[in-house]
Protein backbone atom coordinates (compact mmCIF):
# COMPACT_ATOMS: atom_id res chain seq x y z
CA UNK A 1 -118.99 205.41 145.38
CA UNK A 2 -118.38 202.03 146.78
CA UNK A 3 -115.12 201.42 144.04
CA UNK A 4 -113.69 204.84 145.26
CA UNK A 5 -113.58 203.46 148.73
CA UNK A 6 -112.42 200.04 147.85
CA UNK A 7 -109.61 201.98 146.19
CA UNK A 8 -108.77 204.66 149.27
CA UNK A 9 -108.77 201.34 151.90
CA UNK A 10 -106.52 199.42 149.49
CA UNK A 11 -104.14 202.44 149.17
CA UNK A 12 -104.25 203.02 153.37
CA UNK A 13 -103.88 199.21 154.14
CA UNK A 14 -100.75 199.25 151.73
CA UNK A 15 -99.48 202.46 153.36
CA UNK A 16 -100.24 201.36 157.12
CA UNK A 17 -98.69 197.77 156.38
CA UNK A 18 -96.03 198.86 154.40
CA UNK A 19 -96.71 196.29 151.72
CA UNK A 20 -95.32 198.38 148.24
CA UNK A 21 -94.04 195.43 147.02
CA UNK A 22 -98.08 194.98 145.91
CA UNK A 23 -98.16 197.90 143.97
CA UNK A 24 -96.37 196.77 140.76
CA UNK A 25 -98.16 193.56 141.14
CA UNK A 26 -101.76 195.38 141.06
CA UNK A 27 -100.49 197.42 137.95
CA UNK A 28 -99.24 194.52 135.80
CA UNK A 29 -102.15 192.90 136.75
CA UNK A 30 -104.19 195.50 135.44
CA UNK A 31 -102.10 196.25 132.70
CA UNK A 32 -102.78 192.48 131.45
CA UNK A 33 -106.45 192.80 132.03
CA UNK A 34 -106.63 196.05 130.17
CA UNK A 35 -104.38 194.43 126.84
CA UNK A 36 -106.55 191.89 126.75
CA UNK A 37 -109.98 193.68 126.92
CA UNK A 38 -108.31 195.84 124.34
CA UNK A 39 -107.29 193.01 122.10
CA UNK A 40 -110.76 191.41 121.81
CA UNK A 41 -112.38 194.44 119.69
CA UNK A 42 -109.31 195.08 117.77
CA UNK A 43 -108.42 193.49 114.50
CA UNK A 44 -104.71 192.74 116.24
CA UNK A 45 -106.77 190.00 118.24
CA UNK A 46 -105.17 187.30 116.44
CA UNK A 47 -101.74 188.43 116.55
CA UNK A 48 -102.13 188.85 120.45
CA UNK A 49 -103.67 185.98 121.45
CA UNK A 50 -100.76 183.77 121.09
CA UNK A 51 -98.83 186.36 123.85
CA UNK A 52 -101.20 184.22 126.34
C-alpha cells in the first residue's frame, strides 16, 4: 500500500510542478535496472555485462 502511494505523490508532484522532463528519466532508469536484474539469471549474462 505504501509503494502505491509513493507512486500516486510522485505522479501529482510531477503534474503540480510541471516537471515531465523526469518522466523519461524515471523510465530509462528503470528500464536499466530491469535489463540488468534480467541479465543476471540469464545465460546472455556474459554477453551483457560488457554493455556496463
Amino acid at each position: 500500500m505504501a509503494k502505491q502511494s509513493l507512486i500516486k505523490e510522485f505522479w501529482l508532484f510531477i503534474k503540480h510542478e510541471k516537471k515531465w522532463w523526469l518522466v523519461p528519466l524515471i523510465a530509462v532508469l528503470l528500464l536499466v535496472a530491469l535489463l540488468m536484474v534480467f541479465a543476471q539469471s540469464s545465460p546472455l549474462a556474459p554477453f551483457i555485462y560488457p554493455l556496463f
